[in-house]
Protein backbone atom coordinates (compact mmCIF):
# COMPACT_ATOMS: atom_id res chain seq x y z
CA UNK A 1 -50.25 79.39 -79.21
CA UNK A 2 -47.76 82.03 -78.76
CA UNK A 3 -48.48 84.67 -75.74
CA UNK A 4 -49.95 88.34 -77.14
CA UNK A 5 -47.48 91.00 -76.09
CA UNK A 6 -48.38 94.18 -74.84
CA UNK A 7 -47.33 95.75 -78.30
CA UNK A 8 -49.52 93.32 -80.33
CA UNK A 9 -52.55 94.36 -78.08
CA UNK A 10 -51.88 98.38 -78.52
CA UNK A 11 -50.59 98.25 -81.80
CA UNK A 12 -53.88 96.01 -83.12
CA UNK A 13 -56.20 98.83 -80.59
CA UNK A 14 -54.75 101.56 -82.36
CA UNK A 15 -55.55 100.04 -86.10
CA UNK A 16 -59.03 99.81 -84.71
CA UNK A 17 -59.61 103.36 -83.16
CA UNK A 18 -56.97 105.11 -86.05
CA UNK A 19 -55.80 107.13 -83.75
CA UNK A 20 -53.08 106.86 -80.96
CA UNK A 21 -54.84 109.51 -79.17
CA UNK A 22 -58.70 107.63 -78.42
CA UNK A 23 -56.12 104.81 -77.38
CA UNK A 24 -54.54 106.67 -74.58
CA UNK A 25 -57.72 107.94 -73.80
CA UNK A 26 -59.45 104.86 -73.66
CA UNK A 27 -57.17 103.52 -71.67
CA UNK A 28 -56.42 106.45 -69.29
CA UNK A 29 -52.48 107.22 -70.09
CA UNK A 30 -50.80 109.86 -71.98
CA UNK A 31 -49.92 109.84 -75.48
CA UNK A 32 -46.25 110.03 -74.55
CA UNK A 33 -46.73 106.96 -71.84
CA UNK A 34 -48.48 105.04 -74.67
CA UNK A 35 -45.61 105.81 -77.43
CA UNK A 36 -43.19 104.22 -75.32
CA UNK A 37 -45.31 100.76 -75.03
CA UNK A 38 -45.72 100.84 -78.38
CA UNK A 39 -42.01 100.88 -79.26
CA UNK A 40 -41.13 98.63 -76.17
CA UNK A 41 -38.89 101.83 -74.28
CA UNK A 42 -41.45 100.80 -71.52
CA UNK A 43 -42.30 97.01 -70.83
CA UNK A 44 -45.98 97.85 -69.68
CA UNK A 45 -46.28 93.48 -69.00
CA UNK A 46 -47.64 94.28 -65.36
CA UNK A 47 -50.44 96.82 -66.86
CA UNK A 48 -51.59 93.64 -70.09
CA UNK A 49 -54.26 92.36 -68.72
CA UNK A 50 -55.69 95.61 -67.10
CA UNK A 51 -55.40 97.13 -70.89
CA UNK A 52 -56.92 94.44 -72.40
CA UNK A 53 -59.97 94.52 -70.10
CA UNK A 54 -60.36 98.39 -70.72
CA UNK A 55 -60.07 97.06 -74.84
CA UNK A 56 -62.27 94.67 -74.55
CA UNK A 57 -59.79 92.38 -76.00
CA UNK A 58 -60.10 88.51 -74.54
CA UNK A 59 -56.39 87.85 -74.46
CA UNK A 60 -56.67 85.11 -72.00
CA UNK A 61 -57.16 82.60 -74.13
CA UNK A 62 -54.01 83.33 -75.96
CA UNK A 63 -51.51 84.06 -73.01
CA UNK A 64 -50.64 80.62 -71.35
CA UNK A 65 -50.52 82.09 -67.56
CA UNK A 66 -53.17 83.82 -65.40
CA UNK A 67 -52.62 87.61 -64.78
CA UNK A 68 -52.95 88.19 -60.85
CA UNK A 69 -54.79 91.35 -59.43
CA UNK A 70 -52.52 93.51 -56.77
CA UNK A 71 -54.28 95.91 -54.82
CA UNK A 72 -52.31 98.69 -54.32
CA UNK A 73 -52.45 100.31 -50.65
CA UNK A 74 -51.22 103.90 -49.13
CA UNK A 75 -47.48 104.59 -48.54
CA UNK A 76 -49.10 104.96 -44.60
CA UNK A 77 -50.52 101.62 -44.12
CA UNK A 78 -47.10 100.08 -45.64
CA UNK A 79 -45.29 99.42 -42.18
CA UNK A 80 -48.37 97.44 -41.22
CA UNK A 81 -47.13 94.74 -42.92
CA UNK A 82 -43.60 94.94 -40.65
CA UNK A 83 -45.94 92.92 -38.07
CA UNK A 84 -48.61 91.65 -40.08
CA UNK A 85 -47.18 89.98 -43.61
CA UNK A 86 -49.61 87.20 -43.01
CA UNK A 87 -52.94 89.19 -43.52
CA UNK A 88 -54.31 92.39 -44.90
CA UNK A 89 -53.96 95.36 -42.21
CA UNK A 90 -57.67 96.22 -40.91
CA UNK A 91 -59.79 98.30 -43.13
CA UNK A 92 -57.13 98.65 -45.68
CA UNK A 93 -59.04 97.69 -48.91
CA UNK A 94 -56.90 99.16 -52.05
CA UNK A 95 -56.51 103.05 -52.36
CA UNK A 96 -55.63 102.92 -56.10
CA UNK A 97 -56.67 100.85 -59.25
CA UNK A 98 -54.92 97.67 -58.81
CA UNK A 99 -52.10 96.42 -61.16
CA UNK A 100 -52.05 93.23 -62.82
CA UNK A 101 -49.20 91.11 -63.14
CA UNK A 102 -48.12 87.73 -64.13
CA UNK A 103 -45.16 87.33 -61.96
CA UNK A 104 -45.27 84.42 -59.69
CA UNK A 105 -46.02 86.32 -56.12
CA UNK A 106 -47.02 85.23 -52.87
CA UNK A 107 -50.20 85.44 -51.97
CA UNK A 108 -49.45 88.49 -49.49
CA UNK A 109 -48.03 91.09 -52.77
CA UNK A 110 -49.56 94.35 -52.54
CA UNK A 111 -48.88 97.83 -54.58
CA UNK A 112 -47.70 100.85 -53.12
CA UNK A 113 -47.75 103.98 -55.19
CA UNK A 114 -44.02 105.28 -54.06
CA UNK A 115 -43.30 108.72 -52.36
CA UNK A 116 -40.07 110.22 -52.91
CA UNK A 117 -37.04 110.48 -55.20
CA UNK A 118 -34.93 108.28 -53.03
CA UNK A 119 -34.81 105.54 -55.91
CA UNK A 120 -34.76 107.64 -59.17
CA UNK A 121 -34.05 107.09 -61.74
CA UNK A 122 -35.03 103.27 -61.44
CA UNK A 123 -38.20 103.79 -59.45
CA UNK A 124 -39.66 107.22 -59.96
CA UNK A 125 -42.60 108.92 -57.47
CA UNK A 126 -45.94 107.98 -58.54
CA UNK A 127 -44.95 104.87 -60.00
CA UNK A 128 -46.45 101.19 -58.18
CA UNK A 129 -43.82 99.42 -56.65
CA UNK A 130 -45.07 95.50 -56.58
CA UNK A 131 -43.66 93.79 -52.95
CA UNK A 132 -43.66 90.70 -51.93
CA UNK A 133 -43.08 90.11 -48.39
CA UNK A 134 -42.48 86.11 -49.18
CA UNK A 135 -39.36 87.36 -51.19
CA UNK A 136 -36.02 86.90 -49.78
CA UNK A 137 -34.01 89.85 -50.02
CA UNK A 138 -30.39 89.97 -51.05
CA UNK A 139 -27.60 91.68 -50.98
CA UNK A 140 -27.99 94.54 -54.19
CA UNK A 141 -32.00 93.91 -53.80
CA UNK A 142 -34.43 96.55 -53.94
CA UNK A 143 -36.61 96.01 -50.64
CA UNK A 144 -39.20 97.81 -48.91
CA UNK A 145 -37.99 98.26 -45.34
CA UNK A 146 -38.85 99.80 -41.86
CA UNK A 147 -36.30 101.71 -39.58
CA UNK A 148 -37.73 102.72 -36.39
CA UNK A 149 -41.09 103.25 -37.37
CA UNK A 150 -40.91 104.88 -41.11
CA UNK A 151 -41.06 103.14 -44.01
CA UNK A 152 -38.87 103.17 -47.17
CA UNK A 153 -37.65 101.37 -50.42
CA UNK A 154 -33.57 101.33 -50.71
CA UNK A 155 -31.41 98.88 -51.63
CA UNK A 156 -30.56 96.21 -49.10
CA UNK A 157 -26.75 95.17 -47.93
CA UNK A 158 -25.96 93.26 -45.01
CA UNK A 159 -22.04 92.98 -44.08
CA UNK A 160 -22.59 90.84 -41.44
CA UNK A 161 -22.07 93.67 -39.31
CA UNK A 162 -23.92 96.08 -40.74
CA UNK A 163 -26.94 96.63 -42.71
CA UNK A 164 -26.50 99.08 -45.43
CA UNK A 165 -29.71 101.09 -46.86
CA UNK A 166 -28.45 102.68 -50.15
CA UNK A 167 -31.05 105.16 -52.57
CA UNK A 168 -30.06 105.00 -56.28
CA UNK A 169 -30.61 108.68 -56.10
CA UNK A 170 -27.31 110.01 -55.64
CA UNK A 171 -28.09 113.21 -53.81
CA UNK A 172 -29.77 111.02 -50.70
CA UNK A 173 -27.87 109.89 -47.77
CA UNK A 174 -26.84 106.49 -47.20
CA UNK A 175 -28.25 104.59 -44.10
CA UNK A 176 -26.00 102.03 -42.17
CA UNK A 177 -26.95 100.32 -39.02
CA UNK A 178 -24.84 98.63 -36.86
CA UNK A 179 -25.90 95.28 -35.57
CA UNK A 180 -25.30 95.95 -32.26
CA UNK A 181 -27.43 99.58 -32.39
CA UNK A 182 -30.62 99.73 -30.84
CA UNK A 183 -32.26 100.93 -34.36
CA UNK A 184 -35.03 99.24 -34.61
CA UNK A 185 -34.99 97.51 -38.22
CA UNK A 186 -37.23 94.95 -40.24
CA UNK A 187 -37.63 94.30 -44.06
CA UNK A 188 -41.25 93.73 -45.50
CA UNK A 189 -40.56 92.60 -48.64
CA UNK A 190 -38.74 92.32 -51.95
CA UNK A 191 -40.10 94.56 -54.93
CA UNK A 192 -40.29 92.63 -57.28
CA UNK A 193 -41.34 94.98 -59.92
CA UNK A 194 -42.53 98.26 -60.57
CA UNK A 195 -44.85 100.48 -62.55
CA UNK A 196 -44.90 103.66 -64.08
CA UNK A 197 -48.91 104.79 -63.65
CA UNK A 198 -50.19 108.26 -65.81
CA UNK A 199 -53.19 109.60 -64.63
């Protein structure tokens, strides 16, 4: 049977409700936010299984894979997982509806709802970056990393020599560390996706 997208399931809500507007509503996003899932601007695959629970809709018996539950933690508790990528850090629970996604992860992926403007436009504030500290990262990868204590998403290079932090945002700085500098320097994990979330 072939998998529901998320336009089937919001294009079959809104011939239900007749309105676009009780569909956003329903489902907690703007009209504008909803638009763009409609007419595929936005993919929206991470948030399918969350919408079709808020629907009502039973779509698991027509999508072929399992949808996964990520909680999503604070930007704070991040550089926990610097030491810790084996286990939840203590008392950290979820501080935001979790996302659902059907990417293969391992079993240690967790949200974080992103601070900053360092990425944008590809990864804007307020939108859940998925990581996943079992994730290699490469060279041109977006990664969630940890100089000296403070936590941040860049992309990752590493020269050999040097490890290169670069922001898609063209007005940030560019970080480079030295192999041989005292900096100290870890990656957490890959993200492996991200989404944008509308209150």
């Amino acid at each position: 049977m072939p998998a529901m997208t998320i336009q089937e399931l919001l294009t079959e809500a809104k011939k239900k409700m007749k309105t676009q507007r009780e569909v956003a509503k329903t489902l907690g996003v703007t009209d504008a936010y909803l638009s763009e899932l409609i007419t595929g601007k936005r993919s929206g695959k991470a948030r399918l299984f969350e919408f079709a629970e808020k629907l009502g809709v039973d779509v698991l018996g027509k999508i072929p894979v399992r949808a996964r539950e990520i909680p999503v933690i604070a930007w704070a508790h991040a550089g926990d997982f610097v030491e810790r990528v084996d286990a939840w850090p203590p008392g950290v629970s979820g501080v935001e509806e979790p996302v659902y996604t059907t990417l293969e992860t391992g079993p240690n992926a967790f949200g974080l709802m992103v601070i900053g403007a360092s990425m944008e436009p590809t990864i804007m504030e307020g939108d859940i970056a998925i990581v996943d500290p079992a994730v290699i990262c490469g060279n041109g990868s977006i990664c969630l990393v940890c100089v000296d204590g403070e936590v941040s998403i860049k992309r990752f290079f590493d020269s050999g020599t040097e490890i290169r932090l670069v922001p898609d945002n063209k007005k940030v700085t560019i970080t480079v560390i030295p192999k041989d500098s005292l900096v100290d320097f870890q990656v957490i994990g890959k993200v492996v996706a991200s989404e944008r979330r509308f209150a």
